[in-house]
Protein backbone atom coordinates (compact mmCIF):
# COMPACT_ATOMS: atom_id res chain seq x y z
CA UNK A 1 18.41 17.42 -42.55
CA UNK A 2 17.90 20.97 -41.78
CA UNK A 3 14.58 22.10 -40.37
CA UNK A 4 12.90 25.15 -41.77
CA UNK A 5 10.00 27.14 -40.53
CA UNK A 6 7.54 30.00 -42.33
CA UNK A 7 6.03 33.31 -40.70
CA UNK A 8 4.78 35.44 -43.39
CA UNK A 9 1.72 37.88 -44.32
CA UNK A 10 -1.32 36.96 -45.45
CA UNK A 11 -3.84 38.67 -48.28
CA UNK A 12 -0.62 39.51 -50.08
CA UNK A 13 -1.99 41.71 -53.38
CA UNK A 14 -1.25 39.33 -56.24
CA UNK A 15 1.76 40.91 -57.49
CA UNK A 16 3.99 40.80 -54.54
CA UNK A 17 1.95 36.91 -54.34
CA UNK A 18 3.72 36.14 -57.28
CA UNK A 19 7.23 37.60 -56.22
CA UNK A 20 7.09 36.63 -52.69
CA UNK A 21 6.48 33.02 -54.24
CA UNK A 22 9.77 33.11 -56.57
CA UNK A 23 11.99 34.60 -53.65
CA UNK A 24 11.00 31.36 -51.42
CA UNK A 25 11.85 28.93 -54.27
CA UNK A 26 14.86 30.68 -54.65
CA UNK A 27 15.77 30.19 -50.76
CA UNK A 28 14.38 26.62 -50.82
CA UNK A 29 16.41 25.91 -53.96
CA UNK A 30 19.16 24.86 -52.34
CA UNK A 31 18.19 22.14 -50.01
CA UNK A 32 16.49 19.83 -52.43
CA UNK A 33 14.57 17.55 -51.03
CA UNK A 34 17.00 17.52 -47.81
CA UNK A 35 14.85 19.74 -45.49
CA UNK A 36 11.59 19.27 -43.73
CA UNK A 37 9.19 22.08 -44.49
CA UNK A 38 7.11 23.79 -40.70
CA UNK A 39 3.95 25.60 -41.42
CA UNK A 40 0.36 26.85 -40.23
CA UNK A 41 -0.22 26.24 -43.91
CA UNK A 42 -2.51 30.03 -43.61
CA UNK A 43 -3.48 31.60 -46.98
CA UNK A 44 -0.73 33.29 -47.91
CA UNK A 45 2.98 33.27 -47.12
CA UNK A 46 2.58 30.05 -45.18
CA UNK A 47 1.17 28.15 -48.11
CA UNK A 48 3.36 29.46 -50.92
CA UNK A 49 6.01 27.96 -48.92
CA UNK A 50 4.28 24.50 -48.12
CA UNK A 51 3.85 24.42 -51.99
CA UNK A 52 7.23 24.80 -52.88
CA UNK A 53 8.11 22.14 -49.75
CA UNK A 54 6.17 19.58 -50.99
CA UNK A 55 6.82 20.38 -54.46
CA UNK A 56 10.87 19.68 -54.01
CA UNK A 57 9.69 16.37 -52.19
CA UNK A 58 10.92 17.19 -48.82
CA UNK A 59 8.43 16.71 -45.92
CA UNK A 60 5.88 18.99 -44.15
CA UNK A 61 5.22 19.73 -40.87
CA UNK A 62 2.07 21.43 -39.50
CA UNK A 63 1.43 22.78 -37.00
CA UNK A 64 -2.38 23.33 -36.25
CA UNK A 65 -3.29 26.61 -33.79
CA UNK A 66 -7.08 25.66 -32.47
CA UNK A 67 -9.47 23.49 -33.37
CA UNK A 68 -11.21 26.46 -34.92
CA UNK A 69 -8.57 27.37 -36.94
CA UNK A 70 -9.64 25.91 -40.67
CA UNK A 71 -13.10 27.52 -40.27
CA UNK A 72 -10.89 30.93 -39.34
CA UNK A 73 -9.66 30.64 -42.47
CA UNK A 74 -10.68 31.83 -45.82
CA UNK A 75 -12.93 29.06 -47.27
CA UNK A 76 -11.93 29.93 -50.72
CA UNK A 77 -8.40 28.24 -48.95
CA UNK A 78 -9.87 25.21 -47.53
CA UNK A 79 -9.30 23.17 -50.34
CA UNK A 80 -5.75 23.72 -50.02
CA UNK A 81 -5.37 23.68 -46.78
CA UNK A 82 -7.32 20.33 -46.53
CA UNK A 83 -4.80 19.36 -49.47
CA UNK A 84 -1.75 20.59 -47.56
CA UNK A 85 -2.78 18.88 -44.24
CA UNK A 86 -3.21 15.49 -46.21
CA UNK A 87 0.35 16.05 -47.35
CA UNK A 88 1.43 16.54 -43.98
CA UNK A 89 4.24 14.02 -42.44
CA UNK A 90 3.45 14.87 -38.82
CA UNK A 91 0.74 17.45 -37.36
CA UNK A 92 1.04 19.24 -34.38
CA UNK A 93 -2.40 20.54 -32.87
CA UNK A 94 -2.27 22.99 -30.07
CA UNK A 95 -5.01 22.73 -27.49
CA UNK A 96 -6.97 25.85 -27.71
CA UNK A 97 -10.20 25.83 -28.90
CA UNK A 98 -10.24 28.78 -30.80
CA UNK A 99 -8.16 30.37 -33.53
CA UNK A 100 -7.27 33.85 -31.45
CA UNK A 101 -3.74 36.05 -31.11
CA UNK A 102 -2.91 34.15 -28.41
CA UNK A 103 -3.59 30.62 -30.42
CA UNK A 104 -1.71 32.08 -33.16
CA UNK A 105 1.47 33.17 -31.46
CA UNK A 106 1.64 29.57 -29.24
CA UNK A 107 1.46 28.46 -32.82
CA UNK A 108 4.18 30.57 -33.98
CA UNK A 109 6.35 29.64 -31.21
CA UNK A 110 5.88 25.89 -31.23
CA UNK A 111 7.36 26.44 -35.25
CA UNK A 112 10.27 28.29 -34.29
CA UNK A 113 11.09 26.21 -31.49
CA UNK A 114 10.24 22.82 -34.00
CA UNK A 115 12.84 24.64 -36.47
CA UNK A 116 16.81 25.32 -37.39
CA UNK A 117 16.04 28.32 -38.99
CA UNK A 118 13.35 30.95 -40.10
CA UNK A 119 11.94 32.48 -43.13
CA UNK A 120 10.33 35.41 -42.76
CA UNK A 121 7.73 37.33 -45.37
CA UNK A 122 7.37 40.33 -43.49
CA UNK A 123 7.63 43.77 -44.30
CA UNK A 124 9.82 44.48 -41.46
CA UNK A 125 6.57 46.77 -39.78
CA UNK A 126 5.53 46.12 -36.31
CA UNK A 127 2.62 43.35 -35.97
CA UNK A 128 -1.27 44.57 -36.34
CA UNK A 129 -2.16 42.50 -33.34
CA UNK A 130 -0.29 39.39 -31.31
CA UNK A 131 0.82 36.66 -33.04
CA UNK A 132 1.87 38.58 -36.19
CA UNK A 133 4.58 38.06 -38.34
CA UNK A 134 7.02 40.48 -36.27
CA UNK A 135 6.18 38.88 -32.82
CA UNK A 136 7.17 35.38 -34.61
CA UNK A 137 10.44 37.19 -36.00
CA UNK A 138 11.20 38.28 -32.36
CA UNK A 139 10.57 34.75 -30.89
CA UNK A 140 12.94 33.32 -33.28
CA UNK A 141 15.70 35.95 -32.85
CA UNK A 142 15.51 35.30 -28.84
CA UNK A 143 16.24 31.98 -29.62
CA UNK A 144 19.11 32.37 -31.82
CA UNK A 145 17.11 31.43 -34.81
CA UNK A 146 18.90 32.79 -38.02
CA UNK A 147 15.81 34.75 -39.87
CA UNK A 148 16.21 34.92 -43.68
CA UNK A 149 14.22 38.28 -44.09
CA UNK A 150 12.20 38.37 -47.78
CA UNK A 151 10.18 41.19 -48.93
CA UNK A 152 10.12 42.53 -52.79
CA UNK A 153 11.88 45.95 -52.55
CA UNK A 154 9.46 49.05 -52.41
CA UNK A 155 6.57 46.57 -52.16
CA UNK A 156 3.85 47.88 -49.55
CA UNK A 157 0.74 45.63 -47.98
């Protein structure tokens, strides 16, 4: 069963949401049920891609930053989250208290290392502080990680 990670952007603008969301089915697609599904399950990139996870049946992973880290988020996305982390097979909670850069890339490094392969919503721009979406990209291609790459053509953040 191959193991698939998510780095992505958050506070997409709802119409690259929506096509950001299609372009992850559509890489999904193909494994079915037959994967397991790594996230931080963050607004965003990270959830659309926990949805479509859980909605092929395949397990998810999470993998938790801080302890801090739900109240870091949006609370309009608690619900989910709290949803997604109830869905979750196996959680993985880092030990730092709270949810900084440096929480946030341990994060992303635990899910590349956890993974066979990355996908990536990123715009290919460098990251607006550590941790981002670029430094995850790097981490991954260190390792050898293939990084499927998807961003809606022309589309800015």
């Amino acid at each position: 069963m191959i193991r698939i990670g998510i780095t992505g952007h958050r506070r997409l603008p709802p119409e690259i949401d929506a096509t950001v969301a299609t372009m992850i089915r559509e890489e999904l697609r193909p494994h079915g049920c037959e994967m397991v599904g790594v996230s931080c399950l963050a607004d965003g990139a990270d959830t659309v891609f926990a949805e479509a996870v859980v909605d092929a049946g395949a397990p998810l992973e999470a993998v938790v930053p801080a302890r801090g880290y739900r109240e870091a988020l949006p609370p309009e996305h608690h619900p989910v989250y709290d949803r997604l982390i109830g869905r979750s097979v196996l959680v993985h909670e880092l030990g730092h208290g709270a949810s900084t850069s440096e929480a946030h890339m341990d994060a992303g490094r635990l899910l590349v290392e956890r993974c066979d392969r990355l996908v990536a919503v990123w715009d290919g721009e460098p990251a607006r502080g550590p941790g981002g979406t670029a430094d995850v990209v790097a981490h991954a291609r260190a390792l050898s990680r293939p990084v499927s790459v998807l961003w809606p053509e022309g589309a800015r953040r």
